[in-house]
Protein backbone atom coordinates (compact mmCIF):
# COMPACT_ATOMS: atom_id res chain seq x y z
CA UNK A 1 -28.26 -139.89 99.26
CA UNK A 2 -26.64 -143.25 100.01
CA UNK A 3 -27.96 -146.92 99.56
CA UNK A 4 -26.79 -150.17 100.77
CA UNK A 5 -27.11 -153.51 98.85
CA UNK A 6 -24.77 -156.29 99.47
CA UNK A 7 -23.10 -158.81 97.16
CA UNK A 8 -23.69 -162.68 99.43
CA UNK A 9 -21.49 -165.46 99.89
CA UNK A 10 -20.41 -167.84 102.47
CA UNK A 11 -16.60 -168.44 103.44
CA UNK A 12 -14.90 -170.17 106.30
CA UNK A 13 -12.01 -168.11 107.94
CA UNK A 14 -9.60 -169.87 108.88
CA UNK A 15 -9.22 -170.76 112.67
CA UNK A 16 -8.03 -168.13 115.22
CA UNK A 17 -4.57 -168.97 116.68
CA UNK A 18 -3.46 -170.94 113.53
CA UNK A 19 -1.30 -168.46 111.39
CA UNK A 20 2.47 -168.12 111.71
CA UNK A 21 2.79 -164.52 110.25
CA UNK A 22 6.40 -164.27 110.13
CA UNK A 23 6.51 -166.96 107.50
CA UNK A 24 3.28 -166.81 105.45
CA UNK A 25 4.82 -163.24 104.85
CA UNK A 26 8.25 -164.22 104.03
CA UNK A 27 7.05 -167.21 102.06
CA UNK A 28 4.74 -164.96 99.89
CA UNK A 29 6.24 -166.15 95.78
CA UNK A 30 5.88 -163.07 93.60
CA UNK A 31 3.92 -163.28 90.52
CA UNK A 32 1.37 -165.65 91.84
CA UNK A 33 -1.85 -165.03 94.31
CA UNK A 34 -1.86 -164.81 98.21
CA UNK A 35 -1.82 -168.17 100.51
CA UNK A 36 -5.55 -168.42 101.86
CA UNK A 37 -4.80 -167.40 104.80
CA UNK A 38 -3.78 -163.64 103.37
CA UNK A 39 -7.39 -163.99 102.59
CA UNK A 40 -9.54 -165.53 105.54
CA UNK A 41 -7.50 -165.52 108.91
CA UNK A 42 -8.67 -162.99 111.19
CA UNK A 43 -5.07 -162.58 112.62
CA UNK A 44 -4.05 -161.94 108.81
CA UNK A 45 -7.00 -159.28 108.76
CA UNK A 46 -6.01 -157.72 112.58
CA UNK A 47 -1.69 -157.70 110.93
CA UNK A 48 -3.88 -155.59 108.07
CA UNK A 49 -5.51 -153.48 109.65
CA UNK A 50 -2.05 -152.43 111.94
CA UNK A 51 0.45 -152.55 108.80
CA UNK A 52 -1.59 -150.89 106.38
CA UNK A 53 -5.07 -149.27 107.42
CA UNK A 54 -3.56 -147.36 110.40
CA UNK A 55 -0.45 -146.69 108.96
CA UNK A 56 -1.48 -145.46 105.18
CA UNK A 57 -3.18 -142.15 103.40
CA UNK A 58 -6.77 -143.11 103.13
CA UNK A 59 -9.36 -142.22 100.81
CA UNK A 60 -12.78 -141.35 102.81
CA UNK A 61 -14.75 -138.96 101.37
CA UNK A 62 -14.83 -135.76 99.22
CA UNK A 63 -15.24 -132.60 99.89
CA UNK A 64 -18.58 -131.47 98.48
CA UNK A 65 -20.05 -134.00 101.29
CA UNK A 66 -19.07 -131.11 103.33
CA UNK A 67 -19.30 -128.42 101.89
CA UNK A 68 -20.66 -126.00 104.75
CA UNK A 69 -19.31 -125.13 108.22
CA UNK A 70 -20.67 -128.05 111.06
CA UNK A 71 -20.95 -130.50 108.06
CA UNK A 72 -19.68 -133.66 108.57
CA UNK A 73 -19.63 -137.66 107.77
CA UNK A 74 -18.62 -140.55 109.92
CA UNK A 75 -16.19 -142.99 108.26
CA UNK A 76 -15.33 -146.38 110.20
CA UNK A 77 -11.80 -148.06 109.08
CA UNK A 78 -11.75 -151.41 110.81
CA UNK A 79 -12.21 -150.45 114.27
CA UNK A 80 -11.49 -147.20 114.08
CA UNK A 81 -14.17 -144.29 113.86
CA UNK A 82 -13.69 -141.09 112.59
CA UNK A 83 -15.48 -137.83 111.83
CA UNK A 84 -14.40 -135.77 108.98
CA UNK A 85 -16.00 -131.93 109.30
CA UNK A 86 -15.89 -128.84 108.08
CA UNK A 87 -15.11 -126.41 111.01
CA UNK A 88 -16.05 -123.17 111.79
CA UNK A 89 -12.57 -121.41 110.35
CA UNK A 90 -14.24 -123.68 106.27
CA UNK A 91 -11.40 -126.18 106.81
CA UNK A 92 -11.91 -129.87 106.77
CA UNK A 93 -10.25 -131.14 109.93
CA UNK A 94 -10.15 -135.02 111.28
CA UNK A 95 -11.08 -136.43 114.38
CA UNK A 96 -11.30 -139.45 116.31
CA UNK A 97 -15.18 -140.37 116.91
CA UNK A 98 -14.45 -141.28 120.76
CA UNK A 99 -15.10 -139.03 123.75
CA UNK A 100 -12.90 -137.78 126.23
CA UNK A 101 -14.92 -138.36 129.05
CA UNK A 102 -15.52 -142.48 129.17
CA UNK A 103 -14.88 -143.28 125.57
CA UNK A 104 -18.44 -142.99 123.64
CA UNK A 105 -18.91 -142.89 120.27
CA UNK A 106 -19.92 -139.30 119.88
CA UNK A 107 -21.72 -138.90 116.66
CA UNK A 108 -23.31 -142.01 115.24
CA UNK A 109 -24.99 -140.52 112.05
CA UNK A 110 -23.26 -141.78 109.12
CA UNK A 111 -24.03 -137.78 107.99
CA UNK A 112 -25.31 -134.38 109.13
CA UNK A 113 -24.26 -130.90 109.99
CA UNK A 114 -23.79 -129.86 113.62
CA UNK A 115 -23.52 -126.32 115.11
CA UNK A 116 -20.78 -128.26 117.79
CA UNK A 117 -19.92 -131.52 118.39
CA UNK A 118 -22.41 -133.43 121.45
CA UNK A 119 -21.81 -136.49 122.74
CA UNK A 120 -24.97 -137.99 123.24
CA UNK A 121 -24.24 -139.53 126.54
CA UNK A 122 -23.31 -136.90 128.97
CA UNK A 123 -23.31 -133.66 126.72
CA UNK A 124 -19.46 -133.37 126.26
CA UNK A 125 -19.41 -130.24 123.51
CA UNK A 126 -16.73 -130.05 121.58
CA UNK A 127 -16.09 -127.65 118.72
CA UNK A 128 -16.03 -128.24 115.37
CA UNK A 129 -11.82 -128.25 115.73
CA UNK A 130 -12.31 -130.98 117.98
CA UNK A 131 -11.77 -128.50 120.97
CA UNK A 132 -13.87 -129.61 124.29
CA UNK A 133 -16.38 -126.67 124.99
CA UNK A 134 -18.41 -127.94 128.00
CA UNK A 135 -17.98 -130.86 130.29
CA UNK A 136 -20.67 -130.70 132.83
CA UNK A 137 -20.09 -131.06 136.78
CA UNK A 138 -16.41 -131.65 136.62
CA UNK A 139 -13.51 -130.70 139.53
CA UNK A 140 -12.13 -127.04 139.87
CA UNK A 141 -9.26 -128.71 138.59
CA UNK A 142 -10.34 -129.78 135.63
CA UNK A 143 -8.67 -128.68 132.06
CA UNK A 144 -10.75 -128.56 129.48
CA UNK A 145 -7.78 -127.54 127.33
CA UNK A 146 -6.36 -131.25 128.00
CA UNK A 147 -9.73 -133.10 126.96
CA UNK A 148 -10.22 -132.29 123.45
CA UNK A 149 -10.79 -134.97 120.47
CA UNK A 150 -8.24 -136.73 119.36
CA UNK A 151 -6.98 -134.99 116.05
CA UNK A 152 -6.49 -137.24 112.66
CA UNK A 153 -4.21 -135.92 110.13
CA UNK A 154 -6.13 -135.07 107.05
CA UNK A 155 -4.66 -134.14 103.26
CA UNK A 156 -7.20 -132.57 100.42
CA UNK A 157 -6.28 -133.31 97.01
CA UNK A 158 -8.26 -131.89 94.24
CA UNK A 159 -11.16 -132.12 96.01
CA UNK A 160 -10.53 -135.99 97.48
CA UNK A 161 -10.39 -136.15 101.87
CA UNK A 162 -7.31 -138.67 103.18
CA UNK A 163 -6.66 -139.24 106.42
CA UNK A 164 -4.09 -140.96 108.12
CA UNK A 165 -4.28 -142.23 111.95
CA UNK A 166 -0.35 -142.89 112.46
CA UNK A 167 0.87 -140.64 114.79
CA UNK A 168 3.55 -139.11 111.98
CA UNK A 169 1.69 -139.95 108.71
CA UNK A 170 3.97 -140.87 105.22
CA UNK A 171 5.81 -137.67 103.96
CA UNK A 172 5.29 -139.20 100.10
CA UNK A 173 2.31 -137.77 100.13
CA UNK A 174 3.23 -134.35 98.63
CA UNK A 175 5.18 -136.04 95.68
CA UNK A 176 1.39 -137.68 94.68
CA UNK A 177 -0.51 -134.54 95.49
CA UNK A 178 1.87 -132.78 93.27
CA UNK A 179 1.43 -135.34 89.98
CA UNK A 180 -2.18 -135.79 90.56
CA UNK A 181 -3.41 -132.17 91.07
CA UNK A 182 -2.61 -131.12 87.63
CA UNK A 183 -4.97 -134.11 85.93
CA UNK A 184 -7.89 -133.05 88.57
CA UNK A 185 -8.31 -129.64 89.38
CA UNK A 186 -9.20 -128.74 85.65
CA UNK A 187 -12.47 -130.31 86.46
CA UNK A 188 -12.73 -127.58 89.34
CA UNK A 189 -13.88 -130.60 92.00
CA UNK A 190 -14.46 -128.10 94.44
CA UNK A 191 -17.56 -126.71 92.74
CA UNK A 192 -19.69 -130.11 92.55
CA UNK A 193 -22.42 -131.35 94.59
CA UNK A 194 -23.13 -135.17 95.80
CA UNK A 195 -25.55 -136.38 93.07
CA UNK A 196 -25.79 -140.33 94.26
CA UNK A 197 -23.73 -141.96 96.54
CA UNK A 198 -23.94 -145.80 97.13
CA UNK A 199 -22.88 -148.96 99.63
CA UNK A 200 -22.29 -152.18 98.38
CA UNK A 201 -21.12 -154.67 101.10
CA UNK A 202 -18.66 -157.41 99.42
CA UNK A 203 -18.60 -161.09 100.89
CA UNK A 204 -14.85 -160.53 100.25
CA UNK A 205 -11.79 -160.02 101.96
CA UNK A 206 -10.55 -156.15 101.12
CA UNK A 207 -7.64 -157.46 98.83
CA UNK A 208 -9.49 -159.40 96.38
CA UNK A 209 -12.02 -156.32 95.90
CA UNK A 210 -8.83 -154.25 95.40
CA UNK A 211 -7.29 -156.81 93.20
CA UNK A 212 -10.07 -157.32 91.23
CA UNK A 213 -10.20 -153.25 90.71
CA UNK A 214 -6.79 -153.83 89.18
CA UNK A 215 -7.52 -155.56 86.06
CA UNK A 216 -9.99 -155.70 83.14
CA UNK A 217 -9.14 -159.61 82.17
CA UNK A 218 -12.15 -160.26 83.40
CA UNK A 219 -13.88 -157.52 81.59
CA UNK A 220 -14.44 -158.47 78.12
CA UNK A 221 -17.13 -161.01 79.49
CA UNK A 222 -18.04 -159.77 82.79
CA UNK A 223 -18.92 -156.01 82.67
CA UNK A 224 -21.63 -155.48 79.48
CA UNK A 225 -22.17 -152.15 80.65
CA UNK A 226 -18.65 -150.89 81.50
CA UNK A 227 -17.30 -152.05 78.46
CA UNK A 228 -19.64 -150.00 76.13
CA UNK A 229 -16.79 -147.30 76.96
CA UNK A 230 -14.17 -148.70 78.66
CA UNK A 231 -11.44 -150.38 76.45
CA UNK A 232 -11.51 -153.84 77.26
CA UNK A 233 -7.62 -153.83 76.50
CA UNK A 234 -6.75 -152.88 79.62
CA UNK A 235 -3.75 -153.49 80.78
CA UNK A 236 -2.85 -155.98 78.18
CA UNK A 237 0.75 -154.73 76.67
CA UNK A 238 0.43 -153.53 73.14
CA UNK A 239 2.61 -156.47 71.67
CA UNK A 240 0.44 -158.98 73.59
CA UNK A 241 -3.19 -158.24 72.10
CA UNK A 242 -5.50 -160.80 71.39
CA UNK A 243 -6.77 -160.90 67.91
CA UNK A 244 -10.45 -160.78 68.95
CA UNK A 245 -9.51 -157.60 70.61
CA UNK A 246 -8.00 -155.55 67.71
CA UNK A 247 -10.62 -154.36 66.74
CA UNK A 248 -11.70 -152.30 69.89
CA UNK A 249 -7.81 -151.65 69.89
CA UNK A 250 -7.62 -149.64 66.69
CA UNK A 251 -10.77 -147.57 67.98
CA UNK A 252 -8.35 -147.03 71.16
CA UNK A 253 -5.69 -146.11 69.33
CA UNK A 254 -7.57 -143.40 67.14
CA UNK A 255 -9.15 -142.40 70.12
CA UNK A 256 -6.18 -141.56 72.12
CA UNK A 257 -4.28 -139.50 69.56
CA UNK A 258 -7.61 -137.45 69.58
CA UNK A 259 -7.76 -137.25 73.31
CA UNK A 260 -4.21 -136.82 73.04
CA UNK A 261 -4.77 -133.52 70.57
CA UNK A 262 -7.49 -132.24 72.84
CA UNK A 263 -5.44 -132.31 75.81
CA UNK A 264 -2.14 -130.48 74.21
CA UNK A 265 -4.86 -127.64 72.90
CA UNK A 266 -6.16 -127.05 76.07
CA UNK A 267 -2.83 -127.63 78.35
CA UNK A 268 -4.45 -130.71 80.45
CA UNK A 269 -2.29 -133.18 81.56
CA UNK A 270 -2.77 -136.39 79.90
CA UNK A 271 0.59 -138.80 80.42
CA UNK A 272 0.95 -142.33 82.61
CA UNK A 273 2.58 -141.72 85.74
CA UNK A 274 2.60 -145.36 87.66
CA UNK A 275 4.04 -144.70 90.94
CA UNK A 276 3.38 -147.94 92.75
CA UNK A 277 6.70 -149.79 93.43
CA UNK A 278 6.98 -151.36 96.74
CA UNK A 279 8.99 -148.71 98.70
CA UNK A 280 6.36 -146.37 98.07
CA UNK A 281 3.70 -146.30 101.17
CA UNK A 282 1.49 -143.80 99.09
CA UNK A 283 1.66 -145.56 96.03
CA UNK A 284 -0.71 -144.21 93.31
CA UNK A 285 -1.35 -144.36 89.22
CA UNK A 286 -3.10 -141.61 86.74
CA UNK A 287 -3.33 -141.11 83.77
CA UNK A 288 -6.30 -139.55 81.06
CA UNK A 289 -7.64 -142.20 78.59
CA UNK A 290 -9.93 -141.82 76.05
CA UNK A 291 -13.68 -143.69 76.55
CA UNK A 292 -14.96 -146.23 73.59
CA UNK A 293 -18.71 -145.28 72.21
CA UNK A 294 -19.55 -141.59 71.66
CA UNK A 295 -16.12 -140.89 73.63
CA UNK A 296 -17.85 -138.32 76.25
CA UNK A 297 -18.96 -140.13 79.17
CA UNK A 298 -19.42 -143.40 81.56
CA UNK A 299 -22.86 -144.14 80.22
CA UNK A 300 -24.22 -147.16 77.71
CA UNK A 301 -23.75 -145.15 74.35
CA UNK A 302 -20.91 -143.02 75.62
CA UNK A 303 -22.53 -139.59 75.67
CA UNK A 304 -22.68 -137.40 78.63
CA UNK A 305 -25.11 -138.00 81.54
CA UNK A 306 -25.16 -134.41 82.89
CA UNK A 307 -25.92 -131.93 79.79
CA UNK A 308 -23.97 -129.43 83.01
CA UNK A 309 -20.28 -129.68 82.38
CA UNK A 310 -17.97 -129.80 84.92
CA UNK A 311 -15.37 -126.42 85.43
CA UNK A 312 -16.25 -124.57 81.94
CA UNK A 313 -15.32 -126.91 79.45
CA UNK A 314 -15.88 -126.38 76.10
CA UNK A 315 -16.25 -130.08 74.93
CA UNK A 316 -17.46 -133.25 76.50
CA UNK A 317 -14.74 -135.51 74.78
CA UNK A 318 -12.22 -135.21 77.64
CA UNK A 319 -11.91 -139.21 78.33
CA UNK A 320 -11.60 -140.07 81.83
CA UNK A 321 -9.04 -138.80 84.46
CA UNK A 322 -7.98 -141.70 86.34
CA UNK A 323 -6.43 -141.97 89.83
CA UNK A 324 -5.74 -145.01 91.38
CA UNK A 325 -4.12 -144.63 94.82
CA UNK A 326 -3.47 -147.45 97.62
CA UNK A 327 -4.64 -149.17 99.50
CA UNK A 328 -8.35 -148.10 99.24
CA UNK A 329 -9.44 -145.11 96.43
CA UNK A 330 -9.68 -145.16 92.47
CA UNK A 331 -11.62 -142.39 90.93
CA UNK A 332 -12.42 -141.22 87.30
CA UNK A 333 -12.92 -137.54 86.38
CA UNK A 334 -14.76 -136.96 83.45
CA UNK A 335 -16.02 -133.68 81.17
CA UNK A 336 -19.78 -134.56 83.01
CA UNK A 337 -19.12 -135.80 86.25
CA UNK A 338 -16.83 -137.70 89.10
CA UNK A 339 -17.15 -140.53 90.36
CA UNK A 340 -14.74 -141.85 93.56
CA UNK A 341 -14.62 -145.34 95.43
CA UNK A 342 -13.87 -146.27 98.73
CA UNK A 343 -13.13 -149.59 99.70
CA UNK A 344 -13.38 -150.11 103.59
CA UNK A 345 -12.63 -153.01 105.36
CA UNK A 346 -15.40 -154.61 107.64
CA UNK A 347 -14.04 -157.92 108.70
CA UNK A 348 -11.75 -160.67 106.90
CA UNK A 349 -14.41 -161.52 104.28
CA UNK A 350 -16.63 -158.44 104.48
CA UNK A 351 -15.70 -155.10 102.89
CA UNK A 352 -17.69 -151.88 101.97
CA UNK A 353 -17.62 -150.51 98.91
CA UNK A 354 -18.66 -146.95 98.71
CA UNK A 355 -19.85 -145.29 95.39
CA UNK A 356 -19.91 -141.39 95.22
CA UNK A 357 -21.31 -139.37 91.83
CA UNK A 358 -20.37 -135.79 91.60
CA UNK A 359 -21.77 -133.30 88.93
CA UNK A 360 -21.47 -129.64 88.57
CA UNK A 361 -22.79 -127.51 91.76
CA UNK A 362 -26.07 -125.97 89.43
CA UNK A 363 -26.58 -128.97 87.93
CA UNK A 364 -30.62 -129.54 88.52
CA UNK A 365 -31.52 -133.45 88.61
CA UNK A 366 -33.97 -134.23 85.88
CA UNK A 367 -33.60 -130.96 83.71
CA UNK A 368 -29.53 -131.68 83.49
CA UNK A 369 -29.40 -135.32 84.13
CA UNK A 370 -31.36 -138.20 85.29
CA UNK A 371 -30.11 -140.25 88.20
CA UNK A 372 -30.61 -143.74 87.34
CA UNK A 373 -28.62 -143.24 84.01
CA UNK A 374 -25.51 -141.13 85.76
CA UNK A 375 -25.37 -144.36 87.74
CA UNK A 376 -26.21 -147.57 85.92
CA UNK A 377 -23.45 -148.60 84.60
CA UNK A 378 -20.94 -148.20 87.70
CA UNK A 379 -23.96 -149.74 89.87
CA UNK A 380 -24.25 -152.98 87.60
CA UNK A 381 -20.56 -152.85 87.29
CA UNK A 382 -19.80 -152.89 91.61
CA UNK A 383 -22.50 -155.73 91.59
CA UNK A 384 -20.98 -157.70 89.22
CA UNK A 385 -17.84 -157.26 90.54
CA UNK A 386 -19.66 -158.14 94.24
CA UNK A 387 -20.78 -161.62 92.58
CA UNK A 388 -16.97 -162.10 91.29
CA UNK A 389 -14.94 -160.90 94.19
CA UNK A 390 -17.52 -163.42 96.77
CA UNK A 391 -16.71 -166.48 94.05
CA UNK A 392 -13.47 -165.62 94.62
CA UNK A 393 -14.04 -165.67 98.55
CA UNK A 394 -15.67 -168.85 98.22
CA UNK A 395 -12.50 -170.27 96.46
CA UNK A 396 -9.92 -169.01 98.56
CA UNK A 397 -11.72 -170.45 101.72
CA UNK A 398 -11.95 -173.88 99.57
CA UNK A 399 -9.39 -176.72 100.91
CA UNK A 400 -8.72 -177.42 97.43
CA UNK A 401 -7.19 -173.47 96.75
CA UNK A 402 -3.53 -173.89 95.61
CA UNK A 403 -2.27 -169.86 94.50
CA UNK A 404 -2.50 -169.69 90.67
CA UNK A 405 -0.05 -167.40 88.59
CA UNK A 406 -1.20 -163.59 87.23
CA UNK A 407 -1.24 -163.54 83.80
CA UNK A 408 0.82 -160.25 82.12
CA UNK A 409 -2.20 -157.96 82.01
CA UNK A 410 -2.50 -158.78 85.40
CA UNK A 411 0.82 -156.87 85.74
CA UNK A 412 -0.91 -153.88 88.52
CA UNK A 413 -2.42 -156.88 90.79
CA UNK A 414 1.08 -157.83 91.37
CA UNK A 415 2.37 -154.62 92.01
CA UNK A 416 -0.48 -154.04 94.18
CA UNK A 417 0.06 -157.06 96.26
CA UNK A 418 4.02 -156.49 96.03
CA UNK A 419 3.14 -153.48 97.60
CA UNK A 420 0.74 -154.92 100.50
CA UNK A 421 3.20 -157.60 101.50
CA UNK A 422 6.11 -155.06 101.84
CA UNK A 423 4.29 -153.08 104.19
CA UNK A 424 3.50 -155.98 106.16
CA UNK A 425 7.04 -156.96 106.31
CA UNK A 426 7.79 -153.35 107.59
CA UNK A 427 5.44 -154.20 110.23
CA UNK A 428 6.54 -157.33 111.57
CA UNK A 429 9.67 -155.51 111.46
CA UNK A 430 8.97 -153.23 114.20
């Protein structure tokens, strides 16, 4: 089931025609925010969606959305649709969203299952492999063996659907398939179901919703909900800990060694692995944490919110799993439940954020959870973070906006936007 709400604001993008690339790129000074322009000019957004969103691994769906042969979901990345299926042969294959014949947009369901693949304007069937079946009153000549869908490459990890449209997508994949697997798969993602799943458009350009994903400093006051059992510490450096924050940073502490304990006993990974220097185009982070409250789940007193554990664990306090992986996914694995995001660019100062909950396949809604409590806190968390990332739309678009300076718990925006700059530079390279 998916919902859309959106998160308003008003912005001003900065005239067409007005941006010298070259040198808002090479002027970028580390350790403080993006220029405005980063942030509002569509020829910023167009360099974007060239350097990075057509170039990297992104995150679009999972796998239980298609969990049958013929099912399928339509994701659009910028301009760009695709359709993500599961053929005939149970595989999850890519493919471009655009006939062969004149160039229509063949499936315009957001989701669905299909026996083959119609194009709704003059009948084009293709299979579910993207191969072209029938093509109406065509020339003797004609090959259908030619006119096929264009293929996307597409990567599975633990359950999670990337795809990449370059034409030879980045090989460092496999090094974060490899390190993530081992954190994931003992939640057996491949035996869920889709519980909720929920759009939120953001009055924001995609890099402040992605930089605002990247730290908690404004989590102590902003996110009531999420901080019931998320540490508000953060990314805050042990040494650097503000006194009104020990307190919730002993309970961490005594937490983790538990989590830590649990995980050794039952041979789960637990460890930080923070892959995200520049060099890296699939940079990623995970790690398990332990979760504040009753330790078990994302919910308002910390227990589970699906009495149907994932895999066939034999305790709920398994903290969270968490992958973050750019430019577009985070996702949390829990004893209970998943939960993935995927941010999707719509425009300079428009972005989709997509909300997915996953619980265990014979899991029955409202004998083994209740809906509005597996998702309240991560739906008042995305709309808070809606209202802050259009403020900060707002501000960026202001004449007044000078770039301001990350503080150190701010430490993964940086690296985040070290990382986004360097693949522009890689593009204007070309």
């Amino acid at each position: 089931m998916t919902t859309l709400t959106t998160a308003t604001a008003t912005s001003t993008p900065t005239a067409p025609g007005t941006t010298d690339l070259a040198r808002l790129v090479a002027d970028r000074a580390p350790g403080f925010s993006l220029d405005a322009p980063f942030y509002t000019s569509p020829e910023v957004f167009d360099l974007d969606l060239a350097a990075v969103w057509a170039r990297s691994w992104i995150f679009v769906a999972t796998e239980a959305e298609i969990r049958e042969p013929g099912d399928f979901v339509t994701v659009d990345i910028g301009p760009y649709s695709v359709i993500v299926v599961r053929d005939d042969d149970e595989q999850v294959s890519a493919l471009r969203n655009v006939c062969r014949h004149r160039g229509s947009r063949v499936l315009t369901e957001r989701s669905g299952s299909v026996g083959n693949i119609v194009c709704g304007y003059h009948r084009w069937t293709y299979a579910t492999d993207g191969t072209l079946l029938h093509a109406g009153d065509q020339a003797p000549t004609f090959d259908r063996s030619c006119f096929g869908l264009r293929r996307v490459h597409v990567r599975t990890v633990s359950g999670l659907v990337f795809v990449c449209l370059a034409d030879e997508p980045p090989a460092d994949v496999e090094e974060m398939t490899a390190t993530v697997a081992p954190y994931l798969d003992p939640h057996q993602p491949l035996r869920t179901k889709v519980a909720a799943q929920h759009d939120l458009v953001e009055h924001a350009n995609w890099k402040l919703v992605m930089e605002n994903n990247r730290e908690c400093y404004h989590c102590e006051g902003g996110h009531p909900e999420l901080t019931c059992t998320f540490f508000p510490t953060y990314g805050y450096d042990r040494d650097r800990i503000p006194a009104r924050l020990m307190p919730a940073h002993e309970r961490y502490l005594a937490a983790e060694a538990e989590l830590e304990a649990a995980c050794l006993a039952r041979g789960m990974a637990f460890a930080e692995v923070e892959a995200l220097e520049e060099d890296r185009v699939t940079a990623f982070r995970v790690q398990r944490e332990a979760l504040d409250g009753a330790g078990e789940s994302y919910t308002l007193d910390g227990t589970v919110a699906s009495r149907r554990l994932l895999a066939d664990f034999d305790t709920p306090r398994l903290g969270r799993a968490s992958v973050h992986t750019q430019p577009n996914g985070w996702f949390h694995f829990l004893s209970d439940h998943v939960v993935t995001f995927a941010v999707l660019p719509l425009g300079p100062d428009r972005t989709l954020v997509r909300t997915t909950w996953l619980v265990h396949e014979d899991a029955v809604e409202g004998e083994d959870y209740d809906l509005e409590r597996l998702t309240q806190v991560w739906d008042h968390t995305n709309e808070e973070d809606g209202e802050f990332c259009a403020r900060a739309q707002q501000g960026v678009a202001d004449p007044a906006y000078i770039p301001g300076p990350y503080s150190p718990s701010e430490r993964q925006v940086e690296s985040f936007v070290a990382w986004y700059v360097a693949r522009l530079r890689a593009e204007l390279a070309r």
